[in-house]
Protein backbone atom coordinates (compact mmCIF):
# COMPACT_ATOMS: atom_id res chain seq x y z
CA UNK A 1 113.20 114.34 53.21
CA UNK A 2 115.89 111.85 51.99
CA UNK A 3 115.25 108.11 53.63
CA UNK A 4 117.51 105.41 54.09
CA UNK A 5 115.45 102.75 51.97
CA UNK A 6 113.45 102.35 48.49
CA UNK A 7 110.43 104.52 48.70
CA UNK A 8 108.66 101.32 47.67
CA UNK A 9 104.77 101.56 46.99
CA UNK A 10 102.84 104.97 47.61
CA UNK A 11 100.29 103.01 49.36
CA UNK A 12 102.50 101.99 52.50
CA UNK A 13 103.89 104.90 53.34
CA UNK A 14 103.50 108.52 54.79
CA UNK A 15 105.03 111.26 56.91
CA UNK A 16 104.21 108.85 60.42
CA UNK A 17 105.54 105.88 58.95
CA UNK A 18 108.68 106.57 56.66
CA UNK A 19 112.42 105.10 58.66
CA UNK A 20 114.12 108.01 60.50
CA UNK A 21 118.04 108.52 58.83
CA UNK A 22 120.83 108.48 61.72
CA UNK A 23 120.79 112.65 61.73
CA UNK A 24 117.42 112.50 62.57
CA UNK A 25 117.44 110.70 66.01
CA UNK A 26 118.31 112.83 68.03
CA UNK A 27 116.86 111.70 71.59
CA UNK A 28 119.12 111.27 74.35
CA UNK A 29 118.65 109.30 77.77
CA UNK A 30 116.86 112.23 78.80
CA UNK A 31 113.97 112.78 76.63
CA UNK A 32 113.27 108.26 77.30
CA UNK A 33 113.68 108.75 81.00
CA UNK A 34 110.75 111.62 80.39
CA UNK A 35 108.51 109.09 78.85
CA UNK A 36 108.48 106.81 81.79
CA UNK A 37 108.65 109.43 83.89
CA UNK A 38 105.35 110.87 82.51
CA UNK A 39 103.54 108.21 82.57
CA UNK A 40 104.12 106.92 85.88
CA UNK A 41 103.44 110.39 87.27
CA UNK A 42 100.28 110.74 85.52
CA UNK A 43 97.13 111.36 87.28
CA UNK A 44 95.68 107.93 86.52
CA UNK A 45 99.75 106.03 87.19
CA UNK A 46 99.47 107.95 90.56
CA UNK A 47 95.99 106.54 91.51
CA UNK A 48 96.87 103.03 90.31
CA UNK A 49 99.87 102.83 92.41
CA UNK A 50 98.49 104.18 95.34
CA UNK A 51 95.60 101.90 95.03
CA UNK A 52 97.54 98.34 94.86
CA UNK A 53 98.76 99.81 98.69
CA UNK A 54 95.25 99.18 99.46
CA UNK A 55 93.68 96.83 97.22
CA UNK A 56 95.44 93.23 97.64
CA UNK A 57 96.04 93.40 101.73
CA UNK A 58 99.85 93.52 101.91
CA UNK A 59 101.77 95.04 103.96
CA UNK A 60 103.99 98.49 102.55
CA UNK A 61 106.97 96.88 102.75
CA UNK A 62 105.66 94.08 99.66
CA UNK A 63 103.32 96.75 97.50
CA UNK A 64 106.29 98.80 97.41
CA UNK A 65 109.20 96.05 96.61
CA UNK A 66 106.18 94.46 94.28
CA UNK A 67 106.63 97.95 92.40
CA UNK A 68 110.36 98.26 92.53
CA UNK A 69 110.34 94.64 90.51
CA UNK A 70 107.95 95.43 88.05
CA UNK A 71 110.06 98.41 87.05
CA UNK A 72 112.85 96.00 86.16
CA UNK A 73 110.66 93.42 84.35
CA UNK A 74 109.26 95.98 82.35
CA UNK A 75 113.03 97.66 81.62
CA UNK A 76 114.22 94.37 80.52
CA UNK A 77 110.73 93.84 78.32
CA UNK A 78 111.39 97.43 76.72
CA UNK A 79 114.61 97.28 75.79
CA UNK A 80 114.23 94.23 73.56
CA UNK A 81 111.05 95.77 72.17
CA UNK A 82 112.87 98.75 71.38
CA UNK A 83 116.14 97.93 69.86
CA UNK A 84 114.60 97.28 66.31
CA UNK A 85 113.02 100.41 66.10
CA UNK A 86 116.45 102.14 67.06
CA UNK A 87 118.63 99.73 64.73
CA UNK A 88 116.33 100.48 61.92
CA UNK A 89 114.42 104.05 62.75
CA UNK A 90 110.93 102.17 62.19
CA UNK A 91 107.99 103.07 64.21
CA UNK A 92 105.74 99.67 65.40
CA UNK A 93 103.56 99.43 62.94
CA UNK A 94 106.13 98.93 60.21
CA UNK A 95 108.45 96.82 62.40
CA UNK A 96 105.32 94.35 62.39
CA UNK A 97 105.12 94.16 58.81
CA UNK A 98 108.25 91.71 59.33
CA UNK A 99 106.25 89.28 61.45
CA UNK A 100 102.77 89.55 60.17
CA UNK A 101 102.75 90.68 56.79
CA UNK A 102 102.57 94.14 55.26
CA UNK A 103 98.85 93.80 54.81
CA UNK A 104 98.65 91.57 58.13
CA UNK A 105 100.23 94.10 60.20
CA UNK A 106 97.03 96.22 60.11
CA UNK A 107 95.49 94.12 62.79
CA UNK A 108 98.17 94.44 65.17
CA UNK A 109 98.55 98.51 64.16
CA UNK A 110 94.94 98.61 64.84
CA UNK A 111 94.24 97.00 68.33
CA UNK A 112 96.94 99.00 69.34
CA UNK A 113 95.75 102.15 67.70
CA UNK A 114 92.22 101.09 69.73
CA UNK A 115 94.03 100.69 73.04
CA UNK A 116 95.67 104.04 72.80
CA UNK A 117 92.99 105.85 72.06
CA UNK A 118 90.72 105.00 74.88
CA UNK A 119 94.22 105.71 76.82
CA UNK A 120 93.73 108.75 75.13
CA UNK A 121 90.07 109.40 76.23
CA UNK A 122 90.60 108.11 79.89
CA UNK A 123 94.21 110.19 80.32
CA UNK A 124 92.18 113.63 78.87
CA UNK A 125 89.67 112.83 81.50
CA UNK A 126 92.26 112.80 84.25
CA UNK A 127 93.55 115.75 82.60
CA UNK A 128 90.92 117.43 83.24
CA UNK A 129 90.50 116.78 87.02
CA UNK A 130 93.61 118.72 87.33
CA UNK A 131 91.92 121.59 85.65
CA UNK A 132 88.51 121.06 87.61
CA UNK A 133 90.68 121.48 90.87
CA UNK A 134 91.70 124.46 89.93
CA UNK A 135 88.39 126.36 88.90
CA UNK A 136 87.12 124.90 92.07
CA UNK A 137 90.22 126.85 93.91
CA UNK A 138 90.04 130.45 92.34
CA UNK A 139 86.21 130.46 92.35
CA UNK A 140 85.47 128.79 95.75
CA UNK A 141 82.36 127.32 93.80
CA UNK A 142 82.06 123.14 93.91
CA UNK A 143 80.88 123.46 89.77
CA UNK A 144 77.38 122.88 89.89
CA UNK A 145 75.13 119.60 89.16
CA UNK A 146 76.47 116.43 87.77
CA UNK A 147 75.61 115.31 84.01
CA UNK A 148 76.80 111.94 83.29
CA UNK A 149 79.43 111.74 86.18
CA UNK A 150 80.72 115.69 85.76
CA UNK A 151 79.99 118.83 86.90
CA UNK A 152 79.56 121.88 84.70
CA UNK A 153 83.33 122.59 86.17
CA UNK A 154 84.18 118.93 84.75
CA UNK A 155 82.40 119.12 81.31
CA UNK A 156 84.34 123.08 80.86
CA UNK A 157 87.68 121.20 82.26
CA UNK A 158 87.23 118.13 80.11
CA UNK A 159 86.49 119.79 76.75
CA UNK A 160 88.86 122.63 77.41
CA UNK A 161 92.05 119.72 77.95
CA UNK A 162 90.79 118.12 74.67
CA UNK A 163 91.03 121.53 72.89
CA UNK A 164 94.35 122.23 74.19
CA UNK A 165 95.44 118.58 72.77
CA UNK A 166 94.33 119.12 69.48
CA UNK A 167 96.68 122.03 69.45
CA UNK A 168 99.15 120.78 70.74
CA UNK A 169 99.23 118.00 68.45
CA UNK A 170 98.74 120.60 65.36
CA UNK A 171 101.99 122.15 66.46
CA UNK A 172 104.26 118.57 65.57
CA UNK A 173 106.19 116.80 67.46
CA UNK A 174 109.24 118.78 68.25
CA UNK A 175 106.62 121.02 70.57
CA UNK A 176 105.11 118.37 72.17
CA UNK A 177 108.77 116.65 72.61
CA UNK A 178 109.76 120.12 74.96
CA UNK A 179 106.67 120.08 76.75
CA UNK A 180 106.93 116.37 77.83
CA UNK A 181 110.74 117.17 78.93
CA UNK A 182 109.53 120.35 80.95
CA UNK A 183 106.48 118.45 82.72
CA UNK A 184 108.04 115.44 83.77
CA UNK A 185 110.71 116.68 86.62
CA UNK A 186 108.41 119.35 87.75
CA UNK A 187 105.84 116.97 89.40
CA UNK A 188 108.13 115.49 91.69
CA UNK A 189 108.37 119.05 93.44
CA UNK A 190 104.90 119.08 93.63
CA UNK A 191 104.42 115.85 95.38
CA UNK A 192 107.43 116.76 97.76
CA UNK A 193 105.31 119.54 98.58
CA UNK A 194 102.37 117.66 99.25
CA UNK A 195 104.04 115.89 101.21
CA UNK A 196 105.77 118.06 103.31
CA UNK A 197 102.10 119.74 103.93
CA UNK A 198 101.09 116.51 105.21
CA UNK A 199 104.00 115.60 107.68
CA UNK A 200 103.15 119.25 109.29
CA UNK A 201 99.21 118.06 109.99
CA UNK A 202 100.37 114.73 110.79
CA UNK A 203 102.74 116.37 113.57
CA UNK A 204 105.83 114.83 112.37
CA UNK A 205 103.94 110.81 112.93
CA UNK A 206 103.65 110.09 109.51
CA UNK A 207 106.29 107.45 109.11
CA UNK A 208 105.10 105.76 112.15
CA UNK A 209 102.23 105.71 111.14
CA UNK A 210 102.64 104.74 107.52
CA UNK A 211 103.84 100.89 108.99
CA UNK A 212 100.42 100.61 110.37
CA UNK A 213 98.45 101.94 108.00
CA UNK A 214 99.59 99.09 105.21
CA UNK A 215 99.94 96.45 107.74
CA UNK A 216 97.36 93.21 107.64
CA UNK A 217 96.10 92.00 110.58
CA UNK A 218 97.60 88.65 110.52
CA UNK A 219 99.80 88.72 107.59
CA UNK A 220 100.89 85.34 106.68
CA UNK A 221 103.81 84.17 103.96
CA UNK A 222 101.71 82.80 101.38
CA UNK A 223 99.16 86.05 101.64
CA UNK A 224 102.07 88.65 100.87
CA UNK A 225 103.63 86.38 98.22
CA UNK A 226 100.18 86.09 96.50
CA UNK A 227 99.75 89.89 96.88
CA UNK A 228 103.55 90.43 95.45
CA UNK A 229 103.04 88.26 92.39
CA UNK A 230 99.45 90.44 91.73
CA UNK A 231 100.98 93.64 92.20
CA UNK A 232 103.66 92.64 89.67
CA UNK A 233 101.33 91.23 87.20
CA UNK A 234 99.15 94.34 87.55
CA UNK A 235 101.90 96.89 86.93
CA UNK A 236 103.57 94.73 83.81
CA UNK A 237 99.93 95.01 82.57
CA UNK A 238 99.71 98.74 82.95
CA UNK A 239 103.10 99.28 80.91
CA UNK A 240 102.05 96.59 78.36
CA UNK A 241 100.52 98.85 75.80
CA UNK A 242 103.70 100.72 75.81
CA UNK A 243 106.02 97.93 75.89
CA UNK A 244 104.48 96.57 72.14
CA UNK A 245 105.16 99.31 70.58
CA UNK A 246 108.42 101.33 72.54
CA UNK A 247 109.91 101.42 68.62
CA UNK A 248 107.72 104.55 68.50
CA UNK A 249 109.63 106.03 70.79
CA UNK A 250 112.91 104.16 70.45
CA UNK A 251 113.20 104.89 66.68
CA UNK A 252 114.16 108.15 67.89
CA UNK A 253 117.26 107.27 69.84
CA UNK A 254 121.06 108.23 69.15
CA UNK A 255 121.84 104.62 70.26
CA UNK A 256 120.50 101.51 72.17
CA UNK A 257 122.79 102.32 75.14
CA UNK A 258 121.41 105.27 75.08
CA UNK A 259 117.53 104.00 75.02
CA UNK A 260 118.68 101.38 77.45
CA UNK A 261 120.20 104.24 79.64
CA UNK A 262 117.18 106.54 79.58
CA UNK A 263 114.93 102.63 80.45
CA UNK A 264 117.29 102.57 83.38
CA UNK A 265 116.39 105.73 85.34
CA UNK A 266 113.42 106.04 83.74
CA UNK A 267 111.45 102.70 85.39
CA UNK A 268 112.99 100.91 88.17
CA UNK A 269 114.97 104.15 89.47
CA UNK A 270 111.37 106.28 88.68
CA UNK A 271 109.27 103.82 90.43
CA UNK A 272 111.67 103.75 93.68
CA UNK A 273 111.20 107.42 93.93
CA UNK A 274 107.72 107.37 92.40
CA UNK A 275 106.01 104.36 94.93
CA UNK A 276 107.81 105.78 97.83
CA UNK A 277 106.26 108.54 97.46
CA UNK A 278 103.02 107.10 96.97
CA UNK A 279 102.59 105.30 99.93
CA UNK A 280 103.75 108.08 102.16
CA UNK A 281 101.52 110.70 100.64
CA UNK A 282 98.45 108.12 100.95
CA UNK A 283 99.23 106.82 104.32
CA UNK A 284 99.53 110.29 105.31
CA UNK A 285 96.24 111.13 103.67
CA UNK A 286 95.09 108.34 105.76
CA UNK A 287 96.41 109.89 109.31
CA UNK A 288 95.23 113.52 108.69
CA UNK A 289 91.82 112.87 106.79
CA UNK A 290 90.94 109.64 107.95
CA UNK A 291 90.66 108.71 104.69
CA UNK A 292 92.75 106.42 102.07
CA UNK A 293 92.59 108.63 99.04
CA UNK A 294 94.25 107.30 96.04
CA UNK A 295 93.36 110.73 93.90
CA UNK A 296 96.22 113.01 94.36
CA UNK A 297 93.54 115.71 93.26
CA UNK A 298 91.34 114.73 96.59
CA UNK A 299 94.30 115.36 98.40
CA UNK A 300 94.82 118.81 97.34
CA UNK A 301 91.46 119.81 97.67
CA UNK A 302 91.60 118.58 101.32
CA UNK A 303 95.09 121.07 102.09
CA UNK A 304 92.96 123.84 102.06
CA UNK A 305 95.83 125.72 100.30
CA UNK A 306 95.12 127.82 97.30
CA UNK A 307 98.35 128.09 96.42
CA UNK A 308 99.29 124.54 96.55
CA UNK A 309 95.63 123.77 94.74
CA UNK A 310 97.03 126.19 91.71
CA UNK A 311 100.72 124.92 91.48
CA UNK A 312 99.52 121.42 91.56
CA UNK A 313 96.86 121.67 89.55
CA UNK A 314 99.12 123.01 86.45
CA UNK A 315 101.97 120.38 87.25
CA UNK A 316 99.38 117.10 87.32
CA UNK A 317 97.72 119.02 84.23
CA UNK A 318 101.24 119.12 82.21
CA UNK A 319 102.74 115.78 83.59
CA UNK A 320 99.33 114.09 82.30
CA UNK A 321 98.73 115.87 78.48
CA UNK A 322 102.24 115.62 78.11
CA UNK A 323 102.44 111.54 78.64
CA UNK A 324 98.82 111.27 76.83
CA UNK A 325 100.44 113.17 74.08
CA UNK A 326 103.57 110.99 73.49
CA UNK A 327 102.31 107.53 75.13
CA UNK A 328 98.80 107.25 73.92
CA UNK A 329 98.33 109.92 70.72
CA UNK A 330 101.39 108.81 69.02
CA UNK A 331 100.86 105.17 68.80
CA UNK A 332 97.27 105.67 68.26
CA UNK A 333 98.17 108.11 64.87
CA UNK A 334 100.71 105.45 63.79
CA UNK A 335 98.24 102.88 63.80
CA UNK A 336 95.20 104.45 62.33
CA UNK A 337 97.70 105.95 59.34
CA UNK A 338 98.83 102.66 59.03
CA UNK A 339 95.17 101.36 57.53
CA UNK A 340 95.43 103.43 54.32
CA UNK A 341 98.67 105.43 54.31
CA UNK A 342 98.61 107.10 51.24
CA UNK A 343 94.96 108.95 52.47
CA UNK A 344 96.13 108.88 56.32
CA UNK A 345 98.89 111.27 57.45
CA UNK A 346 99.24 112.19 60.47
CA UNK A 347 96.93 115.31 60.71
CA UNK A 348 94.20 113.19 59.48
CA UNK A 349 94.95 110.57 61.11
CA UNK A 350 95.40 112.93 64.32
CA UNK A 351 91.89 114.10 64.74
CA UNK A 352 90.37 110.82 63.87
CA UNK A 353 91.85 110.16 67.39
CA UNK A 354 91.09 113.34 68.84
CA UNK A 355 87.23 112.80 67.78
CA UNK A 356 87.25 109.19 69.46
CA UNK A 357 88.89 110.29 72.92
CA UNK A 358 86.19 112.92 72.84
CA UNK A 359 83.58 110.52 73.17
CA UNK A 360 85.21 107.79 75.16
CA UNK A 361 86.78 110.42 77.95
CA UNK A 362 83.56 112.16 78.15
CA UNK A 363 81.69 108.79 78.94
CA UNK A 364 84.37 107.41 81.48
CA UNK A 365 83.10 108.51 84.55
CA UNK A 366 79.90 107.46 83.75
CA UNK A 367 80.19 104.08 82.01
CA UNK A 368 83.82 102.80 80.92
CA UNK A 369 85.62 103.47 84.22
CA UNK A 370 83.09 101.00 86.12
CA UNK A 371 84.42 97.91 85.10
CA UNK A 372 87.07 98.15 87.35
CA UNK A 373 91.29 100.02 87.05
CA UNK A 374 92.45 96.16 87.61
CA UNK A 375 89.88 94.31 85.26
CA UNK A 376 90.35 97.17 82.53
CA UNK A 377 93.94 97.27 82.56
CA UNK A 378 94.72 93.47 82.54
CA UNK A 379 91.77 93.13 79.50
CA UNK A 380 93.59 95.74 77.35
CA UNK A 381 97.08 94.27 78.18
CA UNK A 382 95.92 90.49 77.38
CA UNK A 383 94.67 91.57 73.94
CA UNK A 384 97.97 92.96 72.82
CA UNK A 385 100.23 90.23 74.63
CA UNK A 386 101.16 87.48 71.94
CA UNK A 387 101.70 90.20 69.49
CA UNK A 388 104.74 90.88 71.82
CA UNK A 389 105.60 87.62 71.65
CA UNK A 390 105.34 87.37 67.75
CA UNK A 391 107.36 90.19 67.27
CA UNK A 392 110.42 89.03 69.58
CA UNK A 393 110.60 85.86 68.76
CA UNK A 394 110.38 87.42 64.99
CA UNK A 395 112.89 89.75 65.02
CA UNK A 396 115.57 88.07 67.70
CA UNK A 397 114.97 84.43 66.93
CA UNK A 398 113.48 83.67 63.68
CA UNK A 399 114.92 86.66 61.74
CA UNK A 400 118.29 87.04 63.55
CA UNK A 401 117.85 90.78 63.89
CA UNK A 402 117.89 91.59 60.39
CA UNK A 403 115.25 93.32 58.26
CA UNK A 404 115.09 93.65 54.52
CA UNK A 405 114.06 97.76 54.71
CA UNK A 406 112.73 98.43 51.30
CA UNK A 407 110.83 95.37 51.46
CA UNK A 408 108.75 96.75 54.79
CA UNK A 409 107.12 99.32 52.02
CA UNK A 410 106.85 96.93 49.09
CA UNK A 411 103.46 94.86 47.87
CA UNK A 412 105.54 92.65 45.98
CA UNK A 413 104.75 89.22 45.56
CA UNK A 414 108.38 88.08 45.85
CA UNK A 415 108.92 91.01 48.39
CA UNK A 416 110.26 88.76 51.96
CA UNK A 417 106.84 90.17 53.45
CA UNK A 418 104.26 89.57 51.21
CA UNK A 419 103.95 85.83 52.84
CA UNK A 420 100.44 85.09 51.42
CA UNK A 421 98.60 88.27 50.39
CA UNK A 422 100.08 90.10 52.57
CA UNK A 423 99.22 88.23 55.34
CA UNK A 424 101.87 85.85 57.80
CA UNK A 425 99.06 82.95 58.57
CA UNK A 426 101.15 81.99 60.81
CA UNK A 427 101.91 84.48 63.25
CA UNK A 428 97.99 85.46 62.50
CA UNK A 429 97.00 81.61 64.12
CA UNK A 430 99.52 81.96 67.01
CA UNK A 431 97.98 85.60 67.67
CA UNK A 432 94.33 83.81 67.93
CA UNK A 433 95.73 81.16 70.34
CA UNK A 434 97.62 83.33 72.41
CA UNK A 435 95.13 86.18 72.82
CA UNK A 436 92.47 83.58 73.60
CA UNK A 437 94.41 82.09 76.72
CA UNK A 438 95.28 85.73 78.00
CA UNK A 439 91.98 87.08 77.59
CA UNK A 440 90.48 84.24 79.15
CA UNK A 441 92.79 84.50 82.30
CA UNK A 442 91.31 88.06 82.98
CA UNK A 443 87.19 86.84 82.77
CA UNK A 444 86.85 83.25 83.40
CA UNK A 445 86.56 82.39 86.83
CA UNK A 446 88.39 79.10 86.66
CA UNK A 447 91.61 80.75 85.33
CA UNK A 448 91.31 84.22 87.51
CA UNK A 449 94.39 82.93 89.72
CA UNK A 450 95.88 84.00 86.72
CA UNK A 451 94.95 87.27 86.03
CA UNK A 452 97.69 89.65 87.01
CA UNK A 453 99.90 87.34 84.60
CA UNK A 454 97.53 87.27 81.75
CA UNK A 455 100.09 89.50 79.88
CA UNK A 456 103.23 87.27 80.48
CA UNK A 457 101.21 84.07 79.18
CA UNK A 458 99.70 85.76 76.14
CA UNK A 459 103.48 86.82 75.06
CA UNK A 460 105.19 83.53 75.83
CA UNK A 461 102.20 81.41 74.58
CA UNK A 462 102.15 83.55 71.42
CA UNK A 463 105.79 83.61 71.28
CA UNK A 464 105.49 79.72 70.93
CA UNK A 465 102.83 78.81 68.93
CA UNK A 466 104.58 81.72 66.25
CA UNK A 467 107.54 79.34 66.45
CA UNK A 468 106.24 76.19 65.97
CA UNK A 469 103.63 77.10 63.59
CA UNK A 470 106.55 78.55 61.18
CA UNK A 471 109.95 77.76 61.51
CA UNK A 472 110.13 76.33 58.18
CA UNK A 473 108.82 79.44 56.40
CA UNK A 474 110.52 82.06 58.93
CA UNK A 475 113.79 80.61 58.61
CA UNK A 476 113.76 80.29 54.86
CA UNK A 477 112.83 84.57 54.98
CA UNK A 478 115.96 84.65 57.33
CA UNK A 479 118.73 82.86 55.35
CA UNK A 480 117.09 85.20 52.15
CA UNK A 481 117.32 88.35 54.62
CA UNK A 482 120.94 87.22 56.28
CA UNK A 483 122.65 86.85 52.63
CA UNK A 484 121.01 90.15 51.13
CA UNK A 485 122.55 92.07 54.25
CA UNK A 486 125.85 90.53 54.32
């Protein structure tokens, strides 16, 4: 395959890492409003959402304009996240060569690679759930005892979405592309379904209803402003492991108006949709079960409907694989091929994720998944925050959005990347500071005010201390980089 740079050193790069020519990116808006649209109609998006209608005593009416506003943060956060990796057809790991250092950029490759693999693990889990449902359906049978959280049903499920993964993932990308663009509109129809099946039971009282249901008992300004700011902070969080590395996906792109396009109807227009219906399908769980179920799966099982058990077993099944897929197995490959990529392509460095999510999804039920949605979400998304940070103010402000290509894949000392051994000990110190303070805001008790925030502070914080702690040495890379591309 012919690439637009200097095939530089063997040992930095492979087929997950090489820069994309212009012929080869070929996604539209379509196939980036099918990312978000996967993953906020996943099994475990659905269950999040629902439960922050619940979980920080607002009324509807906030959770669901909390929601709407996150979408748009996150659009904004996105799109300048993903514009290098369009401009230059680099996935993240090699786009953070520029800001920490060919060698350096292993750490950042690597938490991230960690994050999406237990995304991995947990999404194969919810999978599965989908699957379970179904057996439990067509066989009338609840699956037995429970080993370590699962039933037989749930261990056959679990393994049996792994499996189908792995081949998946054996097939390349241009499969798994079509299945994500085939999975994502169809579970809308299956929640407007559920729905509708609800409003029937409910006799038609739903919507009433729904403005009780979510309703405090003495709501007060300062109470739904708190809750607002949470929710916010919560679902910023949830998209943050995304959001550092959207150059996966934007690398792709026929254009940034295009990726900014696809952004567009993909999050804030999604999530109107998307939280809508939500909080009707959970308020109406509420009215006809008695119950506030934030597992679209419990739902089902309630309808006593075959039929709609099968058809939305499938749909949850393909909407989730086909985000875990894209979302969490692609930036996990790119990450772990990143460590050594003359030995890691991205087969091997495929089922080195596979094998992990094995273990971690078959223990989440059990072990990680008690720590809390909230706590676990926040945690991962205050680890990767300054390393956000870093890379915009990087790229946008240090480096003036220009990148010296051949040098991304070169070990040479005078190379505008090498910094010091490979390392930027700059960006390295503001990474320290910065994950410190947002880390801290999610477990010390002190700063827990600001937890749903932890993400923003980590990226500004890192953002700043990358500045200060370099401008001299950025900005002499910059001139170098600005002359050799003029």
């Amino acid at each position: 395959m012919s690439t637009p740079y200097d095939a530089g050193d063997a040992g930095l790069h492979n087929d997950s890492l090489v820069p994309l020519n212009k012929d080869e990116q070929t996604w539209g808006w379509f196939d980036i409003f099918n990312i978000w649209a996967n993953d906020i109609q996943s099994l475990f998006g659905y269950s999040l959402v629902a439960s922050l209608f619940i979980a920080y005593g607002v009324t509807g009416w906030t959770a669901f304009a909390a929601l709407i506003a996150a979408g748009f943060l996150v659009m904004f956060l996105v799109n300048i996240s993903g514009k290098p990796g369009q401009k230059h057809g680099i996935p993240y790991p090699v786009l953070a060569r520029a800001s920490m250092g060919v060698a350096g950029s292993k750490l950042p490759a690597v938490l991230r690679a960690v994050v999406a693999v237990f995304w991995f693990g947990a999404q194969t889990y919810f999978a599965s759930t989908a699957l379970e449902l179904f057996l439990v359906a067509v066989t009338g049978h609840s699956g037995g005892a429970e080993f370590l959280g699962l039933t037989l049903f749930g261990w056959i499920s679990f393994v049996a979405v792994w499996a189908f993964q792995v081949l998946l993932f054996s097939r390349g990308m241009g499969w798994v592309s079509t299945f994500l663009n085939f999975a994502g509109p169809v579970v809308y129809l299956v929640m407007a379904g559920l729905l509708v099946v609800l409003w029937i039971k409910s006799d038609g009282q739903l919507l009433s209803a729904a403005q009780n249901i979510f309703a405090p008992e003495n709501p007060t300004f300062s109470g739904e402003l708190a809750g607002f700011v949470a929710i916010v902070g919560t679902m910023v969080a949830y998209f943050a492991a995304v959001m550092i590395n959207f150059s996966d996906f934007s690398r792709y792109s026929k254009s940034t108006s295009s990726m900014k396009f696809g952004n567009l109807l993909g999050l804030p227009l999604n999530m109107v949709i998307f939280s809508a219906l939500a909080l009707l399908i959970t308020a109406g769980a509420a009215v006809v079960y008695g119950e506030q179920l934030t597992n679209p799966t419990d739902i089902v099982e309630r309808t006593d409907s075959i039929l709609l058990s099968v058809v939305a077993a499938f749909t949850f099944f393909a909407a989730t694989v086909g985000i875990n897929l894209v979302a969490n197995f692609v930036p996990a490959v790119n990450g772990i091929a990143n460590l050594a990529p003359s030995k890691l392509n991205f087969r091997r460095a495929g089922w080195i994720t596979a094998l992990f999510a094995l273990v971690i999804g078959g223990f989440w039920v059990s072990l990680i998944s008690q720590i809390g949605i909230s706590s676990f979400v926040n945690t991962l998304g205050a680890m990767l925050a300054p390393l956000y940070g870093i890379m915009v103010v990087d790229y946008y402000w240090l480096k003036k959005q220009q990148l010296r290509l051949a040098d991304l894949y070169s070990t040479d000392p005078n190379a505008a990347y090498h910094y010091t051994n490979g390392w930027n000990r700059s960006a390295l110190y503001a990474f320290v500071i910065g994950a410190v303070f947002s880390v801290a805001t999610v477990w010390v008790e002190q700063l827990q005010f600001l937890t749903g925030y932890a993400w923003l502070f980590g990226a500004v914080l890192g953002g700043l201390a990358y500045k200060v702690l370099s401008p001299s040495e950025s900005a002499s890379v910059c001139t170098a980089e600005v002359s050799a591309n003029s």
